[in-house]
Protein backbone atom coordinates (compact mmCIF):
# COMPACT_ATOMS: atom_id res chain seq x y z
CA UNK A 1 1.09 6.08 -26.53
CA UNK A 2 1.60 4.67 -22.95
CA UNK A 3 3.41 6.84 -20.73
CA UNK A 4 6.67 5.97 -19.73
CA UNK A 5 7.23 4.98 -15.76
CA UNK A 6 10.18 5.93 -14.25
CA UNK A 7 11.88 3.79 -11.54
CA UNK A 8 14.42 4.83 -9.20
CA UNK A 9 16.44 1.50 -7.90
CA UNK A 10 18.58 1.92 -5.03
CA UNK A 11 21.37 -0.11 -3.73
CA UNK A 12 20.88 -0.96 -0.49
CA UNK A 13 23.94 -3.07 0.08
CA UNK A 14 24.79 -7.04 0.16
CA UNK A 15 23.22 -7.25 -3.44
CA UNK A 16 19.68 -6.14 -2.40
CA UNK A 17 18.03 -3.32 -4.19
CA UNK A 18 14.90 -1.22 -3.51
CA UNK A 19 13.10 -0.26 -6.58
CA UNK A 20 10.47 3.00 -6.26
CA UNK A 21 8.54 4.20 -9.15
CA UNK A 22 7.76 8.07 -10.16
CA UNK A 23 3.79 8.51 -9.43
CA UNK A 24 2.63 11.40 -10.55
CA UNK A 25 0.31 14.66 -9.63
CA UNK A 26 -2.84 14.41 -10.57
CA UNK A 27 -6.68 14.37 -9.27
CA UNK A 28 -9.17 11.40 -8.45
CA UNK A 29 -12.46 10.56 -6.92
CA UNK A 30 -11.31 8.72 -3.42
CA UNK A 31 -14.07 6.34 -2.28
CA UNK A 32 -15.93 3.97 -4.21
CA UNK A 33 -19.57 5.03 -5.86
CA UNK A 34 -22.55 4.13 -4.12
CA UNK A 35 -23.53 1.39 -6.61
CA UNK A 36 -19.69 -0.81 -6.05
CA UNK A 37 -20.76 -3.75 -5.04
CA UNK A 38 -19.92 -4.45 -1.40
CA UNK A 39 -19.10 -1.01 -0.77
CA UNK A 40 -18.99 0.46 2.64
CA UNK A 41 -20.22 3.13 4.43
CA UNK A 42 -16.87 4.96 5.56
CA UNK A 43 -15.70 4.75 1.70
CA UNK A 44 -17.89 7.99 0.71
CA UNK A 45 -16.51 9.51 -2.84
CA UNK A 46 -14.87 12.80 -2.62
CA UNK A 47 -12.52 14.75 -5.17
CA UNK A 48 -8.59 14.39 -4.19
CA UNK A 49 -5.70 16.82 -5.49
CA UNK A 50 -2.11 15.34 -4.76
CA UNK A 51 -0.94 18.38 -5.91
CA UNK A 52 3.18 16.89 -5.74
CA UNK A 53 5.10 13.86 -7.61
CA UNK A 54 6.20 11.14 -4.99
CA UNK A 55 7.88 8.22 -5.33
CA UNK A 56 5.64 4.55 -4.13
CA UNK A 57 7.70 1.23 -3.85
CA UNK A 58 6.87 -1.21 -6.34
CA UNK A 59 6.77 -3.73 -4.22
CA UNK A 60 5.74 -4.25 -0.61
CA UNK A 61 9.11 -4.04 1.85
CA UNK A 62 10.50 -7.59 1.81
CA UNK A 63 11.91 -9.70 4.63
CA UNK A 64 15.71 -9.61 3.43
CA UNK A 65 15.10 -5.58 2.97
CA UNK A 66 13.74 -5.46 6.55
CA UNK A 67 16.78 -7.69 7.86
CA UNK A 68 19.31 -5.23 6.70
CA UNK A 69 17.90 -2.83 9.27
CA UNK A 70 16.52 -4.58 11.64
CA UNK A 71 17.74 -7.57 13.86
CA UNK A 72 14.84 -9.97 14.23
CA UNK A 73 12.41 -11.07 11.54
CA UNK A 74 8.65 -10.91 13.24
CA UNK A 75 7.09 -12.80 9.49
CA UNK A 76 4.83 -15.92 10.12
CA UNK A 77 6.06 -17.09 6.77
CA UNK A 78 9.65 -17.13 6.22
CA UNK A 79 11.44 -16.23 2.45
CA UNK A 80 13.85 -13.65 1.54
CA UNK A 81 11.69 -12.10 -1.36
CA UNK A 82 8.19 -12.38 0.85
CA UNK A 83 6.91 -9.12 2.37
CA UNK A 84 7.26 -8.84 5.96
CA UNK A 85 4.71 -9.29 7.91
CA UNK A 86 3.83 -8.72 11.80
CA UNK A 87 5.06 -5.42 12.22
CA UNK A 88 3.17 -2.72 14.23
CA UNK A 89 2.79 0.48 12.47
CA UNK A 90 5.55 1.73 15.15
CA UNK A 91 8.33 -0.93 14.20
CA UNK A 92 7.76 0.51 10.37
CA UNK A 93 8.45 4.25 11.72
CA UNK A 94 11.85 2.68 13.34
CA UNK A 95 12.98 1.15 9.68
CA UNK A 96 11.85 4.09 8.00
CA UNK A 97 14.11 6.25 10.00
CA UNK A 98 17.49 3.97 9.74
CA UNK A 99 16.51 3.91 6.05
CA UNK A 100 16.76 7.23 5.69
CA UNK A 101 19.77 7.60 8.10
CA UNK A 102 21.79 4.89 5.80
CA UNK A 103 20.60 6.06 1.93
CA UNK A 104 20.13 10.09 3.09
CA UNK A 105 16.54 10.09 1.47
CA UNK A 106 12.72 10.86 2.54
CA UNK A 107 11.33 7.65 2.69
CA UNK A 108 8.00 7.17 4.45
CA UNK A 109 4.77 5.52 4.58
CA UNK A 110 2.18 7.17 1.99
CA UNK A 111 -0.77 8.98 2.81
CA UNK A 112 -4.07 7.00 2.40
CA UNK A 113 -4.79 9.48 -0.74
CA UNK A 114 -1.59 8.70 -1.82
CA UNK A 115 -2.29 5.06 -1.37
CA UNK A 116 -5.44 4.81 -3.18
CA UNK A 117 -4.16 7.13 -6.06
CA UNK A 118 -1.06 5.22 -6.35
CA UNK A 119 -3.26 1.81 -6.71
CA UNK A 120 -6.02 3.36 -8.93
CA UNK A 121 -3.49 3.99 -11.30
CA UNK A 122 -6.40 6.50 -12.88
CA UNK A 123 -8.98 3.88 -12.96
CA UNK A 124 -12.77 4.29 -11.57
CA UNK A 125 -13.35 0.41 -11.46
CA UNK A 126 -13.45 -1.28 -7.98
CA UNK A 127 -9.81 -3.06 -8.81
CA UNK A 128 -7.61 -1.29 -10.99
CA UNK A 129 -7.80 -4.00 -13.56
CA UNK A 130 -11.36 -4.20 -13.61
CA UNK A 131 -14.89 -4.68 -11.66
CA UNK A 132 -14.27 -8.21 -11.31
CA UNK A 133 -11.00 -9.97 -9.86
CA UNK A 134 -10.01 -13.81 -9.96
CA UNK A 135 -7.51 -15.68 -9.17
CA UNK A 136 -4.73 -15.04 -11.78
CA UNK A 137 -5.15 -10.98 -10.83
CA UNK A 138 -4.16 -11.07 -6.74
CA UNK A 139 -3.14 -13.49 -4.04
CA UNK A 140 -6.46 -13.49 -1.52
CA UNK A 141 -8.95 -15.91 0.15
CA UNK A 142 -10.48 -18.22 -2.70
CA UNK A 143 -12.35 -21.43 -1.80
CA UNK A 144 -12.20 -22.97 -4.72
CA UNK A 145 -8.27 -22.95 -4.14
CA UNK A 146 -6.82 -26.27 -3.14
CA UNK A 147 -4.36 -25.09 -0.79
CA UNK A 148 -4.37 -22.80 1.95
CA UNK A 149 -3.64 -18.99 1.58
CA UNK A 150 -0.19 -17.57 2.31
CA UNK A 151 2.11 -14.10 1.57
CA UNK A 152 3.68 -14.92 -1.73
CA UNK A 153 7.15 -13.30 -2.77
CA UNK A 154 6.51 -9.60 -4.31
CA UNK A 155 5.88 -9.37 -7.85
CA UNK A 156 4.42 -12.94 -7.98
CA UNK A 157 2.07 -11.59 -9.95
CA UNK A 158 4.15 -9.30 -12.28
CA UNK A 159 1.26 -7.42 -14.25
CA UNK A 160 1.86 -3.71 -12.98
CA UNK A 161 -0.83 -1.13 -12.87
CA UNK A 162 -0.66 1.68 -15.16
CA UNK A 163 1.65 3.50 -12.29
CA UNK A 164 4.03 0.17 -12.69
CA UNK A 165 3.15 -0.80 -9.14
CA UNK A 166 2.58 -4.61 -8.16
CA UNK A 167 0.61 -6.43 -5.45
CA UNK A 168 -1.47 -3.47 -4.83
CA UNK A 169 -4.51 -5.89 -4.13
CA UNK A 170 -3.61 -8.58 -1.99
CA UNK A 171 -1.00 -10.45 -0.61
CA UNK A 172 -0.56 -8.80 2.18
CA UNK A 173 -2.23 -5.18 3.96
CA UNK A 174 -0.23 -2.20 3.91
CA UNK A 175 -0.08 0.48 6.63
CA UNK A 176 -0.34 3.95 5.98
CA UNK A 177 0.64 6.86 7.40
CA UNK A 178 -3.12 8.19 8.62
CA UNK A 179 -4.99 8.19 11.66
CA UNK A 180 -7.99 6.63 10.93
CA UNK A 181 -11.56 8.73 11.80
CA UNK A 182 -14.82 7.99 10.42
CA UNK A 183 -16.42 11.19 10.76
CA UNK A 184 -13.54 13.58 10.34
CA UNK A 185 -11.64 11.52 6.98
CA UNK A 186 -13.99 11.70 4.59
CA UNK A 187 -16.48 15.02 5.13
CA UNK A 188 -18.27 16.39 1.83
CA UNK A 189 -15.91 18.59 0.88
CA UNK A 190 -12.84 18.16 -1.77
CA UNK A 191 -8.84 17.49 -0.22
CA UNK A 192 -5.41 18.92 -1.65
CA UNK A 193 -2.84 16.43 -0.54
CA UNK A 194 -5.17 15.25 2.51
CA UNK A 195 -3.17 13.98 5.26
CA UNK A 196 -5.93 12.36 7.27
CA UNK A 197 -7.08 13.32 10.98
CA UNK A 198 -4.95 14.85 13.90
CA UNK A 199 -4.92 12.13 16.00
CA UNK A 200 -6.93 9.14 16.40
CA UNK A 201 -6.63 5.69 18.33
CA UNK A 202 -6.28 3.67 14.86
CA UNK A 203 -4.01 3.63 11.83
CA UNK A 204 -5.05 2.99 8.36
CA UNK A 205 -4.03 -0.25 6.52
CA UNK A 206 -4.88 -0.69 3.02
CA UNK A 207 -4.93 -3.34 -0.25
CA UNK A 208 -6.24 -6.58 1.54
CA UNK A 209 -4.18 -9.69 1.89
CA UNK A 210 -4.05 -13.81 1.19
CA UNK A 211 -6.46 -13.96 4.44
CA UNK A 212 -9.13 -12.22 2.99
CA UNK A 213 -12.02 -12.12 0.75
CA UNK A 214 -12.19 -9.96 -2.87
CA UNK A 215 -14.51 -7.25 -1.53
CA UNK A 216 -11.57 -6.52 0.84
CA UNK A 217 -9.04 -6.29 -2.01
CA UNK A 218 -10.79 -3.17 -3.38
CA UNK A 219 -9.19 -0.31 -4.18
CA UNK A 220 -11.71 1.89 -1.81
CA UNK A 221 -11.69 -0.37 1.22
CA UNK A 222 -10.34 0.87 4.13
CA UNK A 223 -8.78 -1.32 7.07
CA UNK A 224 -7.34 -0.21 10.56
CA UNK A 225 -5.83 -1.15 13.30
CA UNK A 226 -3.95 0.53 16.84
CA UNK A 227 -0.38 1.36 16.10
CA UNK A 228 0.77 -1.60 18.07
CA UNK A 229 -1.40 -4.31 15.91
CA UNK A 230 0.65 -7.29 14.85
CA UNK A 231 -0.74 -9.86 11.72
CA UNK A 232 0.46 -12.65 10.20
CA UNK A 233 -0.58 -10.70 6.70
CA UNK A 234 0.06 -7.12 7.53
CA UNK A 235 3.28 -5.08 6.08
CA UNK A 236 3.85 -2.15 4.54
CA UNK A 237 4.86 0.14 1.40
CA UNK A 238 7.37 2.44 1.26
CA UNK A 239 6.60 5.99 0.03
CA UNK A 240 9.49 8.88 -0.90
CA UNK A 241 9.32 12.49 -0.72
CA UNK A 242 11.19 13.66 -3.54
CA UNK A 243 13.71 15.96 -2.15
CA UNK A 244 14.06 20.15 -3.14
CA UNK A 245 16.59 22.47 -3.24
């Protein structure tokens, strides 16, 4: 029997909601094996603990979500339900924290473990539906397309992933919360709830977008960019700490 996924919706006022899905503990191998095709050499395989539930948006942050927040709408391709897009990983601290000033929550971006976890979905396959992807699975760069790639609205295509998260490959890349260090990220050892290195000059981004090729859309590959990067294709997922008493 299929387990059942829990959302959380939130009201976030003028009839737009926010829906975040229950993901939860568990381990995984993070890092693709060394016979994925296209793999690359910063995506070494390593065992990953995240050792608490969290909640993961099901959907990348949209433009009318964003506008409720924030004045002035940076997105290359304009529509209410798209994600938005040309954001530096600063500008999605800044929502983040009058989010959580307006709904009293934890919101945040997720961890790269979290990321990958959250898109794996407990799969081992290079895409969580699979070793091969085509065009009805993701929105990304295919040549035998007519027209020209673009950010589609979220949940364009509506199969979920086991976790009940959507666009998790493609569309459009995803910050994350990490620095991003080749040599300290990934060392042969295995991570409890790995929060990534110290500092670093680059952020990670994850998922691929419309722009880009399949390999890219992998769950394992790893993008980054300085915290002040802007793209045309390049948004971000909310995360949630679930709060204690």
């Amino acid at each position: 029997m299929a387990k059942k996924i829990k959302e959380e919706v939130i009201d976030l006022g003028n009839g737009i909601e926010l829906t975040m899905v229950l993901i939860p503990k568990g381990k995984f191998l993070m890092g693709s094996p060394d016979d994925e095709a296209n793999r690359q050499d910063d995506e070494m395989q390593h065992k990953v603990t995240i050792s608490k539930p969290f909640y993961m948006g099901k959907f990348e942050v949209t433009q009318e979500q964003w506008g409720l927040l924030i004045d002035t709408n940076p997105s290359e391709f304009i529509g209410k339900k798209i994600p938005v897009t040309n954001i530096t990983w600063d500008e999605c601290q800044d929502f983040i924290k009058k989010l959580n000033k307006k709904t009293k929550s934890k919101f945040r971006l997720p961890t790269e473990a979290e990321w990958e976890y959250s898109c794996r979905a407990g799969t081992t396959t290079a895409y969580s539906f699979g070793d091969l992807i085509n065009p009805s699975n993701a929105n990304y760069s295919d040549p035998e397309k007519d027209e020209d790639s673009e950010p589609l609205p979220v949940g364009r295509y509506n199969k979920s992933n086991a976790f009940g998260l959507c666009d998790m490959h493609g569309n459009v890349l995803e910050w994350c919360n990490d620095w991003w260090d080749w040599y300290e990220n990934y060392p042969d050892k295995d991570f409890i709830d790995p929060q990534g290195p110290s500092e670093g000059d680059s952020r990670i981004f994850r998922g691929g977008s419309c722009f880009e090729n399949p390999s890219e859309l992998r769950s394992a590959y790893r993008g980054n960019g300085v915290p002040s990067d802007r793209h045309e294709a390049l948004g971000f997922r909310l995360a949630m700490t679930i709060s204690t008493k």
